[in-house]
Protein backbone atom coordinates (compact mmCIF):
# COMPACT_ATOMS: atom_id res chain seq x y z
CA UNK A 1 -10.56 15.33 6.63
CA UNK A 2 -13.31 13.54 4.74
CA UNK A 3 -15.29 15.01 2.30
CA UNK A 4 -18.65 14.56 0.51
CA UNK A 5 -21.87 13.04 2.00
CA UNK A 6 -21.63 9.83 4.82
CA UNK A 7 -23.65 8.18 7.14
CA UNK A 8 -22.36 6.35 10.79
CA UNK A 9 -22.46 2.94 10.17
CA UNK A 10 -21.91 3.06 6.33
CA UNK A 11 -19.44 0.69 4.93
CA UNK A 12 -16.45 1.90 2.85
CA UNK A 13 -13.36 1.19 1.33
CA UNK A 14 -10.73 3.11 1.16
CA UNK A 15 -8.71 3.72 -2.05
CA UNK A 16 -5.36 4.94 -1.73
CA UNK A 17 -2.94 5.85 -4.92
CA UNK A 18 0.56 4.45 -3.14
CA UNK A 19 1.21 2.34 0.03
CA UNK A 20 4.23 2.13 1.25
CA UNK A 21 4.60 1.43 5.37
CA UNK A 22 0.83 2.10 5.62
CA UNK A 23 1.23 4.11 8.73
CA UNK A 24 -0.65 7.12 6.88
CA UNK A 25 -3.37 4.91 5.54
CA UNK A 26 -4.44 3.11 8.98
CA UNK A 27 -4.46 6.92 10.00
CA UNK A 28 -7.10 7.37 7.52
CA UNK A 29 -9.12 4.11 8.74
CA UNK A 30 -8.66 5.90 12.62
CA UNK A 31 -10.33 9.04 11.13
CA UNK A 32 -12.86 6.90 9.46
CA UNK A 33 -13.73 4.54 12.12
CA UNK A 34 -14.12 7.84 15.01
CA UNK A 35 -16.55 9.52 12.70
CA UNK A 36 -18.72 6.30 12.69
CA UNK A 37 -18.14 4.49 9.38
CA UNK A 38 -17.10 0.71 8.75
CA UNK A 39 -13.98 0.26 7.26
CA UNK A 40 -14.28 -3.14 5.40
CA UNK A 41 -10.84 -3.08 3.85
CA UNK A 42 -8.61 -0.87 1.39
CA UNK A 43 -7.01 -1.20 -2.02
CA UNK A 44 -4.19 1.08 -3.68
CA UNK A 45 -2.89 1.79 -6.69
CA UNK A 46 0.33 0.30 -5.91
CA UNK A 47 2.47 -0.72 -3.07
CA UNK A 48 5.98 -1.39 -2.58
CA UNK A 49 5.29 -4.55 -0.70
CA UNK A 50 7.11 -3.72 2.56
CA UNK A 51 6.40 -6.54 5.42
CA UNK A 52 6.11 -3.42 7.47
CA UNK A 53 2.72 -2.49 5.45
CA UNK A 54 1.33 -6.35 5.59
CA UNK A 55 2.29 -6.53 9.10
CA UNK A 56 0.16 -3.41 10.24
CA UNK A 57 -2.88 -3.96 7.75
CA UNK A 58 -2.59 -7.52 10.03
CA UNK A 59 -2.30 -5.93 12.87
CA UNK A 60 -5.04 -3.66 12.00
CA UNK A 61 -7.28 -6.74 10.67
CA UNK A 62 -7.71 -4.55 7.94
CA UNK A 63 -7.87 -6.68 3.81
CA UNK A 64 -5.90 -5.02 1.82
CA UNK A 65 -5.23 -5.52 -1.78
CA UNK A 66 -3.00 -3.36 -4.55
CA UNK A 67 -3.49 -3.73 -8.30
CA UNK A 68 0.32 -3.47 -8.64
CA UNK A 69 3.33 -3.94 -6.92
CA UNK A 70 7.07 -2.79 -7.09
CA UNK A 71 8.16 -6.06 -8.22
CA UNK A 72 5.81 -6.54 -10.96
CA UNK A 73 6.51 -2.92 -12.11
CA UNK A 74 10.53 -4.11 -12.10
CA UNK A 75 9.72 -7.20 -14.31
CA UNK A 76 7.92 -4.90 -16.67
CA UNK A 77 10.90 -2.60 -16.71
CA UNK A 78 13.30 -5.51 -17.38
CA UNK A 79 10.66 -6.79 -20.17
CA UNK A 80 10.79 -3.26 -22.08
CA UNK A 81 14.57 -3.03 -21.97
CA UNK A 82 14.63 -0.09 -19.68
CA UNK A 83 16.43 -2.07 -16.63
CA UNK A 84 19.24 -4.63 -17.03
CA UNK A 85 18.47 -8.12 -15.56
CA UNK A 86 21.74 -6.60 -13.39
CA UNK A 87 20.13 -3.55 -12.41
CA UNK A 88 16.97 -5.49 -11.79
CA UNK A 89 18.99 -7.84 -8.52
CA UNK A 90 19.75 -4.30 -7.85
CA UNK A 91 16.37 -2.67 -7.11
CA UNK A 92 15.26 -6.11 -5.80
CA UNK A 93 17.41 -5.98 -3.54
CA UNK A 94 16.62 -2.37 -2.14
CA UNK A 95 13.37 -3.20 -1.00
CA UNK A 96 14.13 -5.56 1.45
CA UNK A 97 15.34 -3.16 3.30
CA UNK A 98 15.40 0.25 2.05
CA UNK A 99 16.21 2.26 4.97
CA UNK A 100 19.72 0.40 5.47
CA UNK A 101 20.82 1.10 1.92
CA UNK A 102 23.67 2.95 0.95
């Protein structure tokens, strides 16, 4: 699962392109942290900004930062013309809780 050269005890960070829950990032971090390395925190690309993800990178006691986020990428959307300050409530409001919409 990891590739290229490491040593045990060698601190990383992992870079991830898109973190939603973070379930299958900390899974990463497991697989890091049995094969001896330090994990001292992650970054990503972007994130959706679910409390789910912030609650298990706490959990984890894992710092996490993303360069973007869904609702910055919505302003910049809104900004360009390309969503309606309607259709921006809209997608604003899917992500608090995206599972329950319909």
């Amino acid at each position: 699962q990891v590739e290229g050269f490491y040593e045990r005890g060698q601190k990383v960070v992992v870079v991830e392109d898109l973190v939603s829950t973070g379930k299958s990032s900390l899974q990463v971090v497991d697989v890091l942290k049995e094969l001896g390395l330090e994990v001292i925190g992650m970054v990503s690309i972007f994130t959706y900004g679910f409390p789910v993800a912030t609650e298990a990178f706490a959990k984890a006691s894992l710092p996490y930062q993303s360069l973007t986020d869904y609702p910055t990428l919505i302003e910049l959307a809104v900004q360009k013309g390309i969503v309606s300050a309607g259709q921006q409530e809209i997608l604003l409001k899917w992500k608090e809780d995206p599972g329950a919409w319909g």
